[in-house]
C-alpha atoms as a PDB file:
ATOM      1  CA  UNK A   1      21.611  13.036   5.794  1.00  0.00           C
ATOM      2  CA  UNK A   2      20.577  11.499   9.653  1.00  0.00           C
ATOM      3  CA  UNK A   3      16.883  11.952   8.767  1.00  0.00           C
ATOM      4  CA  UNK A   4      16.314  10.996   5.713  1.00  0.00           C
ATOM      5  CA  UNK A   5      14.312   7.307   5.522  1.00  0.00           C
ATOM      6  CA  UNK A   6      16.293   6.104   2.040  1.00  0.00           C
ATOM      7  CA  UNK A   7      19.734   7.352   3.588  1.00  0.00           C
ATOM      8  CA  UNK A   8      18.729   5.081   6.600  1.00  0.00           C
ATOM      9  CA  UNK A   9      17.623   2.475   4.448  1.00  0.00           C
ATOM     10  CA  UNK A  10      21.274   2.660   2.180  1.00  0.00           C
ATOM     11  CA  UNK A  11      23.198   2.208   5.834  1.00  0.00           C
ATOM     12  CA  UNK A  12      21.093  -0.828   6.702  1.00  0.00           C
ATOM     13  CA  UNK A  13      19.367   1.384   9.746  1.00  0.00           C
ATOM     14  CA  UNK A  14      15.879   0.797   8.078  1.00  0.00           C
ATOM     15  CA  UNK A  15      13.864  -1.996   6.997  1.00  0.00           C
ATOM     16  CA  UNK A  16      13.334  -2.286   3.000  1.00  0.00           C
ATOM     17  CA  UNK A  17      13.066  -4.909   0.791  1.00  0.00           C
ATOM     18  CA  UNK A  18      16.065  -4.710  -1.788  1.00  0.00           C
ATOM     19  CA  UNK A  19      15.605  -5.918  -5.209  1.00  0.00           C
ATOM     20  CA  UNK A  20      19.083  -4.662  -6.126  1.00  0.00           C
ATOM     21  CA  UNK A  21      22.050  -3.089  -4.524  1.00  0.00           C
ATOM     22  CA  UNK A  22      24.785  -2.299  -6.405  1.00  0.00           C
ATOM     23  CA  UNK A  23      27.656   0.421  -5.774  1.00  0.00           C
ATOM     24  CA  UNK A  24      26.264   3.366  -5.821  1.00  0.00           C
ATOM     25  CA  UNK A  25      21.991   2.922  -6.522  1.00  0.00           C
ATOM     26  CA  UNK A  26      19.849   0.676  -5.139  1.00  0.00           C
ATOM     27  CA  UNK A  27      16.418  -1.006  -5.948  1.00  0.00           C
ATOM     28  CA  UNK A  28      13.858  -1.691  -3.292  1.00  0.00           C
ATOM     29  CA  UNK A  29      10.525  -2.239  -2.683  1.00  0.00           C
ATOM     30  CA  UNK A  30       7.982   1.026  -1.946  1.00  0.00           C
ATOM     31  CA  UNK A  31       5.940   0.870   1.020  1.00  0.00           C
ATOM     32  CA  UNK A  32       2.694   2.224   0.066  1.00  0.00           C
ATOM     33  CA  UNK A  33       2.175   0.560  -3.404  1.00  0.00           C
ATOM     34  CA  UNK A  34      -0.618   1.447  -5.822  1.00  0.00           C
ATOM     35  CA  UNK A  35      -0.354  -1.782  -7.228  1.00  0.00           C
ATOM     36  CA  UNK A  36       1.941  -4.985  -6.579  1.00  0.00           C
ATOM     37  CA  UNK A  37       5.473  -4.330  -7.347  1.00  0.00           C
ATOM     38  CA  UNK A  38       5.743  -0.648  -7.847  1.00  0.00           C
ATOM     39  CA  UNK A  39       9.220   0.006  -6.181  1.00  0.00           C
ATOM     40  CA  UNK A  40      11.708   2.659  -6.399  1.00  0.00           C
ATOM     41  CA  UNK A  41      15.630   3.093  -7.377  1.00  0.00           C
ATOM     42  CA  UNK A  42      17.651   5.927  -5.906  1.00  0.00           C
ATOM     43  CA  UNK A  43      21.481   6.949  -5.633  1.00  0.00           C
ATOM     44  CA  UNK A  44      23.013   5.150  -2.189  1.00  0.00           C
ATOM     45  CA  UNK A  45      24.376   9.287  -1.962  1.00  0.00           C
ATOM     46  CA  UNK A  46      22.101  11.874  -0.395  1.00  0.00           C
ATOM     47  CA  UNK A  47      20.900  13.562  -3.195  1.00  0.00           C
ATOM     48  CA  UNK A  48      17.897  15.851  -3.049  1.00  0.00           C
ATOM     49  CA  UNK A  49      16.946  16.910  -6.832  1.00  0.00           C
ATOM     50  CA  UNK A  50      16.822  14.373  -9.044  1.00  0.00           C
ATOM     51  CA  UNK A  51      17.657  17.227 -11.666  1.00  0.00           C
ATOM     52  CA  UNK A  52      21.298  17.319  -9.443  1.00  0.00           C
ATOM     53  CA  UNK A  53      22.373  13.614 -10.360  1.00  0.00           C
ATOM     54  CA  UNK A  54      25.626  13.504 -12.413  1.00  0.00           C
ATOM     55  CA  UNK A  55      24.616  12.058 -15.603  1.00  0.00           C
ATOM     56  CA  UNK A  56      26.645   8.766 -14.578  1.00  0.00           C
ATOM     57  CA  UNK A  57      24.383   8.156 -11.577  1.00  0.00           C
ATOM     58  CA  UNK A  58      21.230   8.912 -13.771  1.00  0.00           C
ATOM     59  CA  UNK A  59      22.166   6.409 -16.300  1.00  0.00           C
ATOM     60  CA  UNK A  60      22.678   3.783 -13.818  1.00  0.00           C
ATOM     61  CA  UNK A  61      19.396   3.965 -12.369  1.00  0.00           C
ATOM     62  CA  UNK A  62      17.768   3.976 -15.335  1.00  0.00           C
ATOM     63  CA  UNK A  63      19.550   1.296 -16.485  1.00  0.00           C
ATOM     64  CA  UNK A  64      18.435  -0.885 -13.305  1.00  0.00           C
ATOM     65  CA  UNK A  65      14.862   0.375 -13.623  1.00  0.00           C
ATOM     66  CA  UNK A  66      14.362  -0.963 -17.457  1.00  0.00           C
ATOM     67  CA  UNK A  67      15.788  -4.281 -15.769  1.00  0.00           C
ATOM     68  CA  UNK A  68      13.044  -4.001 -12.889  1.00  0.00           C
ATOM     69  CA  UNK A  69      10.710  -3.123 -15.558  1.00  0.00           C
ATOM     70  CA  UNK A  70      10.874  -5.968 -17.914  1.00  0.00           C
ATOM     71  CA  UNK A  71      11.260  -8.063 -15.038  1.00  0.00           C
ATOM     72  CA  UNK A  72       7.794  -6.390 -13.304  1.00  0.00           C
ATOM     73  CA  UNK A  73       5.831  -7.161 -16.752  1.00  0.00           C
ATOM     74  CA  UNK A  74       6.506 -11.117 -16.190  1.00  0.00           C
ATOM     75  CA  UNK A  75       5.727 -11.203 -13.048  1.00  0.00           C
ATOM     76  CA  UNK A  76       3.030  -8.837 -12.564  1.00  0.00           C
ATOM     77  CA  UNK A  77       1.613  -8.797 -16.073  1.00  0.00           C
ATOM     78  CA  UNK A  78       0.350  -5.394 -15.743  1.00  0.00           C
ATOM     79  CA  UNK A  79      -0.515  -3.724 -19.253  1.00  0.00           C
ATOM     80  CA  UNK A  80       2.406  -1.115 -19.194  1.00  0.00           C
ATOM     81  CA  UNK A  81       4.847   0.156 -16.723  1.00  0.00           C
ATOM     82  CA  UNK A  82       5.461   3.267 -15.732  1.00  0.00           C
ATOM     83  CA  UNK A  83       8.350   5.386 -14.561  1.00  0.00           C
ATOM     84  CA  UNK A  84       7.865   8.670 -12.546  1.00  0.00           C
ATOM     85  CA  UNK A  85      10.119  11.227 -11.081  1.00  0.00           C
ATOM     86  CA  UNK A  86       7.968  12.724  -8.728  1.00  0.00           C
ATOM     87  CA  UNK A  87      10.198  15.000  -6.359  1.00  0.00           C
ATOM     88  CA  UNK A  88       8.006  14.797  -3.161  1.00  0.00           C
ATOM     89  CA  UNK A  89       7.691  12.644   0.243  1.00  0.00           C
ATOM     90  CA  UNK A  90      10.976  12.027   0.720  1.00  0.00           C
ATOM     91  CA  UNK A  91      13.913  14.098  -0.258  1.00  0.00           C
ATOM     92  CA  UNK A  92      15.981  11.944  -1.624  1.00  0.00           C
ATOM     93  CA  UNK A  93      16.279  11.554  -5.533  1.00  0.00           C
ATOM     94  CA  UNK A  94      14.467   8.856  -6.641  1.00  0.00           C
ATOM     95  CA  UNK A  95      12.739   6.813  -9.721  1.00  0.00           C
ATOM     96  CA  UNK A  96       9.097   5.026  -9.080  1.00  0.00           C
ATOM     97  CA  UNK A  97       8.396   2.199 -11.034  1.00  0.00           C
ATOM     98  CA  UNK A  98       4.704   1.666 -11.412  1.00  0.00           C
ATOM     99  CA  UNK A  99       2.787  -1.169 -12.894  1.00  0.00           C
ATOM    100  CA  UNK A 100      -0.070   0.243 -14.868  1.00  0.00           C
ATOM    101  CA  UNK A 101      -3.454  -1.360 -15.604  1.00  0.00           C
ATOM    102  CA  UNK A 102      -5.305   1.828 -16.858  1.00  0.00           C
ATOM    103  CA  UNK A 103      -3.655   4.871 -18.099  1.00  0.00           C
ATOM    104  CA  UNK A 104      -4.718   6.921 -14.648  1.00  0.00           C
ATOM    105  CA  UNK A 105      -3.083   4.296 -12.344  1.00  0.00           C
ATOM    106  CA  UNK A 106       0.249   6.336 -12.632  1.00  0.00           C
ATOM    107  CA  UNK A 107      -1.366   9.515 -11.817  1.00  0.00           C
ATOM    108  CA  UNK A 108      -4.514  10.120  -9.818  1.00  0.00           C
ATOM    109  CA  UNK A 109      -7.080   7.149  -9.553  1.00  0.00           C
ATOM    110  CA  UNK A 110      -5.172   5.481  -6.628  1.00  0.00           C
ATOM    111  CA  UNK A 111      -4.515   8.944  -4.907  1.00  0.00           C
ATOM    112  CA  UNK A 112      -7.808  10.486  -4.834  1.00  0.00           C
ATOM    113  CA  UNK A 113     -10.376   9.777  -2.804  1.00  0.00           C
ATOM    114  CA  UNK A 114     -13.678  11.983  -1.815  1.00  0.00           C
ATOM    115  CA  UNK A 115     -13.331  13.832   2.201  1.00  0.00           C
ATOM    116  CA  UNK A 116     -16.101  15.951   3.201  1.00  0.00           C
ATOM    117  CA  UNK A 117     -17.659  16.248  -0.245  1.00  0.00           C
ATOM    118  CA  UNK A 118     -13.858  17.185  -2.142  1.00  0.00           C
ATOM    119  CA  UNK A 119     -11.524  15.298  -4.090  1.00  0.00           C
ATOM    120  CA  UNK A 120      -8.394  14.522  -1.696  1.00  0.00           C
ATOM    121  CA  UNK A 121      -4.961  13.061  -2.676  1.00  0.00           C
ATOM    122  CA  UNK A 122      -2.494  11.098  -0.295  1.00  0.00           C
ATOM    123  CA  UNK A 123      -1.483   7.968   0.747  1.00  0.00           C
ATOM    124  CA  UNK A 124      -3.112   7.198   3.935  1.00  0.00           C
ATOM    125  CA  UNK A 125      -6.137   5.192   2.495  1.00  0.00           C
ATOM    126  CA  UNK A 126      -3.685   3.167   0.569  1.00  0.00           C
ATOM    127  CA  UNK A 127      -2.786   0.240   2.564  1.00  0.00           C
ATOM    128  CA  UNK A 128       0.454  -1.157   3.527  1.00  0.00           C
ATOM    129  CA  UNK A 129       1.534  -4.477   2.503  1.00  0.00           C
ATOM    130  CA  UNK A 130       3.260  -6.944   5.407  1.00  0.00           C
ATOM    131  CA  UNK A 131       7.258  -7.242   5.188  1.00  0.00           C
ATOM    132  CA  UNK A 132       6.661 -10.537   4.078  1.00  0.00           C
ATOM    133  CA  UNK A 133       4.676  -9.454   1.219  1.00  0.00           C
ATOM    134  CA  UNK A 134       7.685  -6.891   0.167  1.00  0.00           C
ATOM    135  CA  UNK A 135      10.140  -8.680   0.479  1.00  0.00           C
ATOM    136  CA  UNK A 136       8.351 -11.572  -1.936  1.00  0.00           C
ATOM    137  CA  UNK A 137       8.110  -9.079  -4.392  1.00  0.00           C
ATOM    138  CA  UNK A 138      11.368  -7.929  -3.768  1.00  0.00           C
ATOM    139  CA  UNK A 139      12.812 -11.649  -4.825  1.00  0.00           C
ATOM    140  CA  UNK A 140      10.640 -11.427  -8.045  1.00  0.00           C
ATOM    141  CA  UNK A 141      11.865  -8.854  -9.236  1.00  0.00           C
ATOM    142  CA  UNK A 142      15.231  -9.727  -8.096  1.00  0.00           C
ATOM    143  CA  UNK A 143      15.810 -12.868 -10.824  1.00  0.00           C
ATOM    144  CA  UNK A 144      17.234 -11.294 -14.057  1.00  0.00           C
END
């Protein structure tokens, strides 16, 4: 699909900072992390529901992100990790892993924030780490 960011980022037309590439799913770092090494692993094909993966495709990224995973909870030492199909910003399937210190980090503490007197969720006030910084994490999580 020409505009979506992960299809760009599968034909090496977009930065990212791959973890691991294999066939046909990839590993790479996310760009607005809630915590050091959350990163994602999505199918190198354009698909938009991660409910629409062939059950092949599924396995293998869930199979790469319990490697990530183990690997995330050396390096990181967060208290557990976390793995979220969320099915919004980009559409393109894809599996979050998120290393978890408190048992809202997965959900709402690092989204929310107060505007005008209400509770508002996004990523803008969540900053963006360098390239360098990625792609350090990236290697990390990279060693099996």
């Amino acid at each position: 699909m020409p505009d979506c960011i992960f299809c760009k980022i599968v034909a090496g037309q977009a930065p990212a900072s791959v973890i691991h590439d294999e066939p046909d799913v990839m590993a790479f770092m996310g760009i607005h992390p809630t915590a050091p090494g959350e990163c994602l692993v999505i199918p190198k094909a354009h698909v938009d529901h991660f409910t629409d993966l062939d059950d092949a495709t599924a396995e293998r990224m869930m199979r790469m992100a319990m490697r990530i995973g183990k690997r995330m909870r050396i390096v990181f030492t967060p208290l557990r990790v976390g793995m979220v199909v969320h099915g919004f910003g980009v559409p393109h399937a894809h599996l979050i892993i998120v290393p978890q210190d408190n048992p809202n980090h997965i959900t709402s503490s690092h989204f929310s924030r107060v505007q005008d007197g209400r509770i508002a969720y996004g990523l803008d006030h969540i900053p963006k780490p360098d390239r360098a910084t990625l792609d350090e994490h990236a290697r990390l999580l990279s060693k099996s």
